[in-house]
Protein backbone atom coordinates (compact mmCIF):
# COMPACT_ATOMS: atom_id res chain seq x y z
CA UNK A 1 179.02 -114.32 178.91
CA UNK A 2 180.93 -112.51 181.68
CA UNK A 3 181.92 -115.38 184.42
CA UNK A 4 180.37 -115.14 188.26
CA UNK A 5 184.11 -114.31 189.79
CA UNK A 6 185.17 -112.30 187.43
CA UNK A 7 184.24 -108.73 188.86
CA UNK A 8 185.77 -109.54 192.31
CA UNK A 9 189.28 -110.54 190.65
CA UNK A 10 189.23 -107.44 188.47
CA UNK A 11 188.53 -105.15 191.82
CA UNK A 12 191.26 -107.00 193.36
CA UNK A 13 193.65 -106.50 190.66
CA UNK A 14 192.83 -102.84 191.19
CA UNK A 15 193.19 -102.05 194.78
CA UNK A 16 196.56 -103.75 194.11
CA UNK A 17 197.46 -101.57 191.76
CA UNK A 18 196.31 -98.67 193.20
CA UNK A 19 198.45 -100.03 196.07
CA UNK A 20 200.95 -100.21 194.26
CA UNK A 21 201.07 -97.09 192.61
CA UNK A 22 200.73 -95.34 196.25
CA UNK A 23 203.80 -96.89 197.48
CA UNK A 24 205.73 -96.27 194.21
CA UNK A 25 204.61 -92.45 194.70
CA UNK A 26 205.82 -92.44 198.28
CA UNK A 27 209.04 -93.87 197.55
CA UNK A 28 209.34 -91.02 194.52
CA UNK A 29 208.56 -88.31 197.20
CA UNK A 30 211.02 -90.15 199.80
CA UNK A 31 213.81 -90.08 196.93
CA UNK A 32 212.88 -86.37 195.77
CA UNK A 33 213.41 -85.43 199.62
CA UNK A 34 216.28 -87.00 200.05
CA UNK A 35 218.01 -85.24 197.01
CA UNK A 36 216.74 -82.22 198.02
CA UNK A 37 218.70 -82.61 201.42
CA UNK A 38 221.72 -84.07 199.42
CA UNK A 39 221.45 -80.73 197.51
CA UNK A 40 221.14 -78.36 200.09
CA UNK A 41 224.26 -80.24 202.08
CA UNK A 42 226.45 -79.90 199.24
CA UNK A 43 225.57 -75.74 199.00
CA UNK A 44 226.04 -75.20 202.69
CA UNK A 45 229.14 -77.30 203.18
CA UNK A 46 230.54 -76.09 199.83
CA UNK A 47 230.07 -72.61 201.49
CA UNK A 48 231.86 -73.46 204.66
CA UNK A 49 235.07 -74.92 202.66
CA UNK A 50 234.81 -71.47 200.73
CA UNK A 51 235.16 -69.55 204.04
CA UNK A 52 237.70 -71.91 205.44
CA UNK A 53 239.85 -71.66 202.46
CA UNK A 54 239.14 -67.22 202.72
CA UNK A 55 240.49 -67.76 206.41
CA UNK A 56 243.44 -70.03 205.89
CA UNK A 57 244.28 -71.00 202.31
CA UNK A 58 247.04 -73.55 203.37
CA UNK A 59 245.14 -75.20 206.67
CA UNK A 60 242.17 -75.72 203.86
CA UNK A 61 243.83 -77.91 200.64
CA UNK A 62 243.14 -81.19 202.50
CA UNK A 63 239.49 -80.63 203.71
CA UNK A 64 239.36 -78.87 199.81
CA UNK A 65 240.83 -82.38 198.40
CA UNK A 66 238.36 -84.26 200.73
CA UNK A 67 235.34 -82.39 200.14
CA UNK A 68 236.08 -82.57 196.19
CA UNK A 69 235.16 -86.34 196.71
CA UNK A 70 232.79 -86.11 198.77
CA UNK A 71 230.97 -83.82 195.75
CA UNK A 72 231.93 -86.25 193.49
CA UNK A 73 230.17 -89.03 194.89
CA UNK A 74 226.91 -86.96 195.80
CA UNK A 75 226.95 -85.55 192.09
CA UNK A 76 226.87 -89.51 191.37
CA UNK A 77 223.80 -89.84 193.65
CA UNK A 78 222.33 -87.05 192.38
CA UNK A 79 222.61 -88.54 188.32
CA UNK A 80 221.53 -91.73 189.77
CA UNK A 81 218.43 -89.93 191.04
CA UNK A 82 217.64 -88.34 187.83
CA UNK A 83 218.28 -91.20 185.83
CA UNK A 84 215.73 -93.57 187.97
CA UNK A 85 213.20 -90.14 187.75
CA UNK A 86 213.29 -90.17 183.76
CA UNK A 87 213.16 -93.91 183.59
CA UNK A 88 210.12 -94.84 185.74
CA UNK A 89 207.32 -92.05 185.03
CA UNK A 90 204.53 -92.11 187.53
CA UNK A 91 202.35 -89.02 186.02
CA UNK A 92 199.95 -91.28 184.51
CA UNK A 93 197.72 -94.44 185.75
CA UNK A 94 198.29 -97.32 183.22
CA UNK A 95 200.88 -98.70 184.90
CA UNK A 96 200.94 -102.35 186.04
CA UNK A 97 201.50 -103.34 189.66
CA UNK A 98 204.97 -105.15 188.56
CA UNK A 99 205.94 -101.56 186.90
CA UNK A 100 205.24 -99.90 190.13
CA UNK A 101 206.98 -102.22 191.86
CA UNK A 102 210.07 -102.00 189.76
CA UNK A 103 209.67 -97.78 190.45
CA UNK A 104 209.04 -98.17 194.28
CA UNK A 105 212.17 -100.69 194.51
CA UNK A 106 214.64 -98.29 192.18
CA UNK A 107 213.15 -94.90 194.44
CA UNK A 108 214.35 -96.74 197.60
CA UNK A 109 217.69 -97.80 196.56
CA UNK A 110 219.04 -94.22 195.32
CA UNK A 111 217.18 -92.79 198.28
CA UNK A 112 219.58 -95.33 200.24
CA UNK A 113 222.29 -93.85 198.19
CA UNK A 114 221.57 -90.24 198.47
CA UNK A 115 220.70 -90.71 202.33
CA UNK A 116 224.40 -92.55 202.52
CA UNK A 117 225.93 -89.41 200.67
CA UNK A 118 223.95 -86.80 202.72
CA UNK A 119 225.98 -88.42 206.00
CA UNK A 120 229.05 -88.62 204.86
CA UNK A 121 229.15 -84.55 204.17
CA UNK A 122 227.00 -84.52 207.48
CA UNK A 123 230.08 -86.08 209.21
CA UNK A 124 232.46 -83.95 207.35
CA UNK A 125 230.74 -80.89 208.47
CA UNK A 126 231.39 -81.73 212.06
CA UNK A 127 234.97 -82.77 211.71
CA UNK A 128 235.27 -79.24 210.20
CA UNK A 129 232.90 -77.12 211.92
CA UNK A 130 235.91 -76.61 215.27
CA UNK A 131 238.21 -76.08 212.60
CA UNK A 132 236.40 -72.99 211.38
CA UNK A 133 234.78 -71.88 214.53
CA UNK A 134 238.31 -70.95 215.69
CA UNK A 135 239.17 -69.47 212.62
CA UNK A 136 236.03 -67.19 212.97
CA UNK A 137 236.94 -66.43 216.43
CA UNK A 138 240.57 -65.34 215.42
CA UNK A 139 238.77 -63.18 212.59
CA UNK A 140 237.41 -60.65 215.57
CA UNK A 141 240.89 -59.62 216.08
CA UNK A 142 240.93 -58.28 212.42
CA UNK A 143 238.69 -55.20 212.67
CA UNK A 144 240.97 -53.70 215.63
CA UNK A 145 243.93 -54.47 214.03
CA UNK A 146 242.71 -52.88 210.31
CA UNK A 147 241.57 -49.33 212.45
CA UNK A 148 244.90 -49.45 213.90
CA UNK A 149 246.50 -50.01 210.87
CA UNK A 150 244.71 -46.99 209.04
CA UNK A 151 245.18 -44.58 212.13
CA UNK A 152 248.45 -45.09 212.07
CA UNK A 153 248.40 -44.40 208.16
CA UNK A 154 246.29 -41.23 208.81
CA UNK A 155 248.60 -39.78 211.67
CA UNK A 156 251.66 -40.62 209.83
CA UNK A 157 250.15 -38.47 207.11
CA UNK A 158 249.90 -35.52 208.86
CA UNK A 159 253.08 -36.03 210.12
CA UNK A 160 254.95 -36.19 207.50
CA UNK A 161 252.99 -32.84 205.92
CA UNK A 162 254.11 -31.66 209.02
CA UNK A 163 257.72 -31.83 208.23
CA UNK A 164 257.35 -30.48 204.46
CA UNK A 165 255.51 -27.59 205.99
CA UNK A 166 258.44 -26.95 208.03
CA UNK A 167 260.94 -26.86 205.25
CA UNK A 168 262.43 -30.12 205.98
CA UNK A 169 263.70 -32.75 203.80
CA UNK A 170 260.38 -35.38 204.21
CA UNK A 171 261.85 -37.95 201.36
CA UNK A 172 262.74 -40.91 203.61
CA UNK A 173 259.24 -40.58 205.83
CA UNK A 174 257.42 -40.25 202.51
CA UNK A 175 259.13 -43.30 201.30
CA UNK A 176 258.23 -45.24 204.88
CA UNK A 177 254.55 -44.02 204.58
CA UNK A 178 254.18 -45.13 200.05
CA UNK A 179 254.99 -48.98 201.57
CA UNK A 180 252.39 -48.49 204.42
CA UNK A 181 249.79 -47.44 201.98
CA UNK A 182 250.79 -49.97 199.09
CA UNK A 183 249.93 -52.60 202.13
CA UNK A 184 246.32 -51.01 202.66
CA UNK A 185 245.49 -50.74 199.51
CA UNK A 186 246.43 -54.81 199.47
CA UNK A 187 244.36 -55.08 202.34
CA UNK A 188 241.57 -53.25 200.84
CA UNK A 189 241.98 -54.77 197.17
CA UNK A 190 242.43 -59.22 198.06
CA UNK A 191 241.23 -59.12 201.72
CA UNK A 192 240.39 -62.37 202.91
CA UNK A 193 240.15 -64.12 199.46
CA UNK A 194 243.78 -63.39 198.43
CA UNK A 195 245.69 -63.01 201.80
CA UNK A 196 244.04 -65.37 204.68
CA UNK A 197 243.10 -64.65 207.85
CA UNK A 198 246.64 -64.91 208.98
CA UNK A 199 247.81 -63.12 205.97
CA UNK A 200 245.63 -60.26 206.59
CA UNK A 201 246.15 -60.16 210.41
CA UNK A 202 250.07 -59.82 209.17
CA UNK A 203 249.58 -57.47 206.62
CA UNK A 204 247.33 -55.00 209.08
CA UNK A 205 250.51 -54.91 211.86
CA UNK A 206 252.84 -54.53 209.35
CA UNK A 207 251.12 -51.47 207.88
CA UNK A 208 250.74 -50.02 211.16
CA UNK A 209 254.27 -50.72 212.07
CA UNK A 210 255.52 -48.65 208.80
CA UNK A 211 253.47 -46.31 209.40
CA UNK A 212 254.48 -45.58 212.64
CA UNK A 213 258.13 -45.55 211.43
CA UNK A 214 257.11 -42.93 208.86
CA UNK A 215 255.64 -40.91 211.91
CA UNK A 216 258.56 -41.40 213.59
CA UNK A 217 260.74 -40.61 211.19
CA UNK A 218 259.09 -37.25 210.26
CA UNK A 219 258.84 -36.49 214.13
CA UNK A 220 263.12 -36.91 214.45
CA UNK A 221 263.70 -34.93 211.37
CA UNK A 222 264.52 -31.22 213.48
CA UNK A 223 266.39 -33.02 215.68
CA UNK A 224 268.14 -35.02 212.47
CA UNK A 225 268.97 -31.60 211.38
CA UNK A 226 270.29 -30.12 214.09
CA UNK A 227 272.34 -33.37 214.40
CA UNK A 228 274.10 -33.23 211.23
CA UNK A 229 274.05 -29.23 211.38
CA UNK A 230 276.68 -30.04 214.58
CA UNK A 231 277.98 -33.24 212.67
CA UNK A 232 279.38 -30.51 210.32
CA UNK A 233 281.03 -28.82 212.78
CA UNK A 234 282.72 -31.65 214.78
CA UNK A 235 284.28 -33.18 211.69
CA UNK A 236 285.34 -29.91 210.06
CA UNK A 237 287.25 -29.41 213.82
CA UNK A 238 288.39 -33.10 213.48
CA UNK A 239 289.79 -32.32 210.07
CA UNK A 240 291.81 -29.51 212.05
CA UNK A 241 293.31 -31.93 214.43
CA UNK A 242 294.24 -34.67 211.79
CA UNK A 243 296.00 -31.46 209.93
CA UNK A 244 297.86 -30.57 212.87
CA UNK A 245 299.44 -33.82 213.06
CA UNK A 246 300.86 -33.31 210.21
CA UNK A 247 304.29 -32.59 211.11
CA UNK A 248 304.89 -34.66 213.98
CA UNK A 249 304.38 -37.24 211.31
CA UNK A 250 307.09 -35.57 209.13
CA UNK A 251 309.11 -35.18 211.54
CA UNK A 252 308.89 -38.90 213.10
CA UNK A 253 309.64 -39.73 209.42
CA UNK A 254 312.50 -38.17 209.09
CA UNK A 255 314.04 -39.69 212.25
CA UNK A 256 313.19 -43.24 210.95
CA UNK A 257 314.86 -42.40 208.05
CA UNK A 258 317.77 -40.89 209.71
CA UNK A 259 318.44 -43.68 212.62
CA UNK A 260 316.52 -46.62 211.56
CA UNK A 261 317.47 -49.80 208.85
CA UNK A 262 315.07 -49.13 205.77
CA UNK A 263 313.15 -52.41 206.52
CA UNK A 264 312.29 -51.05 209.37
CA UNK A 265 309.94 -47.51 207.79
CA UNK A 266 309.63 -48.64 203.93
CA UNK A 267 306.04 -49.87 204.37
CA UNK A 268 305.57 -45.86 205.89
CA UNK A 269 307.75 -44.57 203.34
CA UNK A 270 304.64 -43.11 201.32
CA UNK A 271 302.28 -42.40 205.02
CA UNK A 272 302.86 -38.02 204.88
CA UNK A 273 301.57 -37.90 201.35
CA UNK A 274 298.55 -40.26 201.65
CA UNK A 275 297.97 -38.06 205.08
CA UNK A 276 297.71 -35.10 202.88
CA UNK A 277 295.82 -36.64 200.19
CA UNK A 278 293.52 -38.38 202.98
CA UNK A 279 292.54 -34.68 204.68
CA UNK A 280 292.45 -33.44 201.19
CA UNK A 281 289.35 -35.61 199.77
CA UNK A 282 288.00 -35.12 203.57
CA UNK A 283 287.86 -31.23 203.40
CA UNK A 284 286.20 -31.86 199.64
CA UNK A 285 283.56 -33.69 201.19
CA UNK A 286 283.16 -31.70 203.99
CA UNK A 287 282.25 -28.53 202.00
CA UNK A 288 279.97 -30.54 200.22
CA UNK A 289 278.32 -31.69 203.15
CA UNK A 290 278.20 -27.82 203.70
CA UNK A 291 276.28 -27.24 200.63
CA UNK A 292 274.01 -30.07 200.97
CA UNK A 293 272.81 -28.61 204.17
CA UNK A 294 272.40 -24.94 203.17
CA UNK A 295 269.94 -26.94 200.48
CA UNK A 296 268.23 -28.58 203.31
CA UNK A 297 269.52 -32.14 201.30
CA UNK A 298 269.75 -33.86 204.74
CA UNK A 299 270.29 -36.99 203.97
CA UNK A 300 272.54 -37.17 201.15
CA UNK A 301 275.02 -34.28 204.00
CA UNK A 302 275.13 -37.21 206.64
CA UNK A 303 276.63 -39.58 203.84
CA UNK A 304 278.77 -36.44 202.72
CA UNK A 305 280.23 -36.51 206.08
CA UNK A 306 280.45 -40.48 206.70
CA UNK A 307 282.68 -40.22 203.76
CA UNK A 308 284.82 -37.52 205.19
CA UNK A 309 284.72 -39.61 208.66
CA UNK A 310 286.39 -42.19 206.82
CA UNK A 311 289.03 -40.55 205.25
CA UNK A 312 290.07 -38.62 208.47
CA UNK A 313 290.20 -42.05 209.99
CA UNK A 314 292.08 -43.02 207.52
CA UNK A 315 295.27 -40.71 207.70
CA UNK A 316 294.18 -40.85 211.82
CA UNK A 317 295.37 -44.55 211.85
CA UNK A 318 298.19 -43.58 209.15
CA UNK A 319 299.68 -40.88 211.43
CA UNK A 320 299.66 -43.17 214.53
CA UNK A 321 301.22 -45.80 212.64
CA UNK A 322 304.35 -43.59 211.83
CA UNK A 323 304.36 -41.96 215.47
CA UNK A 324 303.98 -45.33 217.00
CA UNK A 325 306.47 -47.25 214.92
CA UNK A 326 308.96 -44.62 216.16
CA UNK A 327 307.90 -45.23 219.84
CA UNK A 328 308.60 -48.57 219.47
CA UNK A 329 312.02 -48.67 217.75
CA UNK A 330 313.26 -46.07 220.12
CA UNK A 331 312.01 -48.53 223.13
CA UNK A 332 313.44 -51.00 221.41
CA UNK A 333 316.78 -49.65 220.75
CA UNK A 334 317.51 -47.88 224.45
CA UNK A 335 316.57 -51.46 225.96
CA UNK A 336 316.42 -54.54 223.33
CA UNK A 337 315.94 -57.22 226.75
CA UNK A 338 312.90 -55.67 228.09
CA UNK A 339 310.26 -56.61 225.12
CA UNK A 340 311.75 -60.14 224.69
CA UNK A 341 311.54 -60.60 228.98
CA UNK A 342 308.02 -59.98 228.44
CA UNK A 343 307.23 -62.66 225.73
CA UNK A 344 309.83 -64.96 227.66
CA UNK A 345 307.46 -64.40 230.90
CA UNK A 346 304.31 -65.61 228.55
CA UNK A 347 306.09 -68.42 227.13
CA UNK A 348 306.99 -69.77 230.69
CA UNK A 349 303.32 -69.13 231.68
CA UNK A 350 302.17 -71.28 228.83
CA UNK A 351 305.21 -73.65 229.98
CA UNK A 352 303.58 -74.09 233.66
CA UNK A 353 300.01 -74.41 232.49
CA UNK A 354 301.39 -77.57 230.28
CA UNK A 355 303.48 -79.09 233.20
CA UNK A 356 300.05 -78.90 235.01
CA UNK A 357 297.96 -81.55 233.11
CA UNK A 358 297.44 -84.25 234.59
CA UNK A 359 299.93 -86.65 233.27
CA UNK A 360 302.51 -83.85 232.91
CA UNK A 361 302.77 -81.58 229.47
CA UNK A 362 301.52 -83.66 226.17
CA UNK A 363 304.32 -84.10 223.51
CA UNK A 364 302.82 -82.02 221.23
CA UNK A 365 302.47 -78.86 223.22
CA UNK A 366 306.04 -79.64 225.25
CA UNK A 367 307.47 -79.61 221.45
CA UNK A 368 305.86 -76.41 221.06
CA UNK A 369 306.97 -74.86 223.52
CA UNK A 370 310.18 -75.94 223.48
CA UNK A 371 310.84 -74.44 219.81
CA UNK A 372 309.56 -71.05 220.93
CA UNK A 373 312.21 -71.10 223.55
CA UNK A 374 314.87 -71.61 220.54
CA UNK A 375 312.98 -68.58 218.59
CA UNK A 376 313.25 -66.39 221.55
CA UNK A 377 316.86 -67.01 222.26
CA UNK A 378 317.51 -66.73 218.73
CA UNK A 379 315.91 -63.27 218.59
CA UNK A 380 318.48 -61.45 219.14
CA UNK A 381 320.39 -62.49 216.76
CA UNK A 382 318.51 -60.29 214.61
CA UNK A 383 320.21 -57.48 216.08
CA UNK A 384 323.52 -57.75 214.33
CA UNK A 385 325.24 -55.52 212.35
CA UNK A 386 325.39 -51.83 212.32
CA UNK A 387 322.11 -51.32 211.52
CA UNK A 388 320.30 -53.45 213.57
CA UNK A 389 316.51 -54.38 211.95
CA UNK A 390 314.79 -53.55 215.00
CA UNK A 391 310.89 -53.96 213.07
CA UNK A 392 312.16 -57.53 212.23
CA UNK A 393 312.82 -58.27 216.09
CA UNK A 394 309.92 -56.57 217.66
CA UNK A 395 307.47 -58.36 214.88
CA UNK A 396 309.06 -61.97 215.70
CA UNK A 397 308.52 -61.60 219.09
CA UNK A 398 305.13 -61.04 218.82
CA UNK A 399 304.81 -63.94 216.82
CA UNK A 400 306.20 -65.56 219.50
CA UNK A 401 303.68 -64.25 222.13
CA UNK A 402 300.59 -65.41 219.65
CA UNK A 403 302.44 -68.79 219.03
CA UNK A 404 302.46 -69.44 222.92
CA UNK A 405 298.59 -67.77 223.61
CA UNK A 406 297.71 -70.37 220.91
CA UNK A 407 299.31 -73.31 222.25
CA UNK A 408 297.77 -72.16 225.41
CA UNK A 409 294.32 -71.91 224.10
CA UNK A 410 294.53 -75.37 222.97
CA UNK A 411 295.74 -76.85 225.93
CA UNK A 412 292.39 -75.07 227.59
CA UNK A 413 290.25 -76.26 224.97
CA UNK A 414 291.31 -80.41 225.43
CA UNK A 415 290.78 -79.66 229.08
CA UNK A 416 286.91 -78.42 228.91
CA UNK A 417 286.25 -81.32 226.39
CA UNK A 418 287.93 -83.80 229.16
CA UNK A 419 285.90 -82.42 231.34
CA UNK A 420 282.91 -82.89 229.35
């Protein structure tokens, strides 16, 4: 027999678990939102690290590294979500009010977690957003810079057909312009992904810069030509004049030889013949400079000629050497005082400039001094004999002159870093 209070304490016992069930449900819907958000933070801000690395690959590792955790510990919200979804089903009614109690209390503390997770990316985001909104602003100067760079490309192409058109030699343009379309194909081929913003912004200029040297250098080939084409000319004159000097040389020899000590020409013993030789290789590479133009070969004719440059300037410095040596040993010879006055006149200069310092001349440099003095008196004494070694004297005076420049250049130097 069914007890008076009995139908009131069942009715109670339902309304609390239908009250219970409700808030169980909400706090299942409030949990299911909440990943949702979590989810759709971790796409768009996953998205945004994506760009930022695309703009600047190396500005990007440490927001990279920080949003890495940042996943980490929402993917541990989100598997804490799931979890508390599989364990506490709500899809049917037979569930006590302590069971949705125990559902409602689990919902809200991994909606806590995936509301805590959902800020911290949230505050992420905004210590990264200025970050990338400059990037993105420096990214409007790309477009410009990438029409530039394949203009340039373009007109240095028809530049450079230009040139071949016109017979000339286009191999060094052509070569310019391959390295300024290797770099757009780059462009084209890793853009953002592979290069950076910065990396792409350098690549563009440096295409256009290439290419403009190709245009360049396919605009200055007549002028090249014509260049070289008179190149020829001067250094086949210059071989003339290098010939001509020929025998003055021989003949300056042969009065060395004739009035001079053999110290004083045996290092020019050998100079006529490697003259001769010297004009000899020239005129070889001078005719084939002469071929390589009549084949329009443009560029391997101006190397042609550097190498006969060299070899004329060669036996140039050669033949002055003999002519010069002469000059000097005659001066020498007619008047032996005047060279040694003028390094005794330097060494006295040096001699004042010491006395100067404050303090008088330093030991050091007085000693210095004072020994050149002995070497210049003592020069002379070189002299002796019947076939005086003038090319020993003249070289020991200037060794001489250089010792007393260097004393003076040190005494200069401790007197700026006194100063100092």
């Amino acid at each position: 027999m069914r007890e008076p209070g009995e139908p009131r304490r069942r009715g109670r016992r339902g309304a609390d678990s239908a009250r219970a069930a409700a808030a169980a449900h909400d706090a299942r819907d409030a949990a299911s939102d909440a990943f949702v958000q979590l989810e759709q933070a971790l796409r768009f801000i996953g998205g945004r690290v994506t760009v930022f690395a695309d703009l600047d690959a190396a500005a990007a590792a440490g927001a990279q590294r920080e949003f890495a955790a940042l996943k980490e510990a929402a993917d541990g919200a989100s598997a804490a979500y799931i979890a508390v979804l599989d364990g506490h089903d709500l899809s049917g009614d037979d569930r006590t009010p302590a069971e949705y109690d125990a559902a409602r209390r689990a919902f809200a503390a991994v909606t806590e977690r995936l509301v805590r997770r959902s800020a911290d990316l949230d505050g992420f985001a905004e210590r990264l957003a200025p970050r990338i909104r400059r990037l993105e602003g420096a990214l409007d100067m790309l477009p410009p810079r990438l029409t530039a760079a394949r203009e340039a490309v373009t007109a240095a192409g028809a530049a450079v057909a230009a040139a071949r058109a016109a017979g000339l030699d286009v191999a060094q343009p052509e070569e310019t312009l391959a390295q300024a379309r290797t770099g757009l194909e780059v462009l084209g081929s890793r853009g953002l992904g592979g290069l950076g913003l910065s990396g792409a912004l350098d690549r563009a200029d440096e295409v256009r810069r290439l290419a403009e040297d190709a245009a360049r250098e396919a605009a200055e080939l007549p002028k090249r030509v014509e260049n070289i084409r008179n190149s020829v000319t001067a250094v086949r004159t210059r071989a003339q004049a290098v010939a001509g000097r020929l025998e003055p040389v021989e003949a300056a020899m042969r009065r060395l030889l004739r009035g001079y000590a053999q110290a004083c020409w045996q290092d020019l013993r050998g100079a006529p013949a490697a003259i001769e030789e010297g004009l000899a290789r020239a005129r070889e590479r001078i005719a084939e400079a002469e071929r390589l133009v009549s084949r329009g070969e443009w560029p391997a004719a101006e190397r042609a000629l550097t190498a006969a440059r060299t070899e004329l300037s060669a036996a140039d410095r050669r033949a002055a050497q003999v002519t010069g040596r002469v000059a000097e040993l005659d001066a020498a010879s007619a008047d032996p005082a005047a060279p040694a006055e003028a390094v005794r006149f330097a060494v006295r200069d040096a001699q004042r400039l010491a006395v100067s310092l404050p303090g008088g001349a330093p030991p050091e440099h007085a000693r210095a001094l004072d020994a050149l003095v002995e070497r210049l008196d003592g020069a002379r004494d070189r002299l002796r004999g019947a076939h005086p070694d003038y090319w020993a004297y003249l070289r020991e005076l200037d060794a001489i002159r250089t010792a007393a420049g260097d004393v003076v250049a040190r005494i200069r130097a401790e007197r700026a870093a006194g100063a100092s």
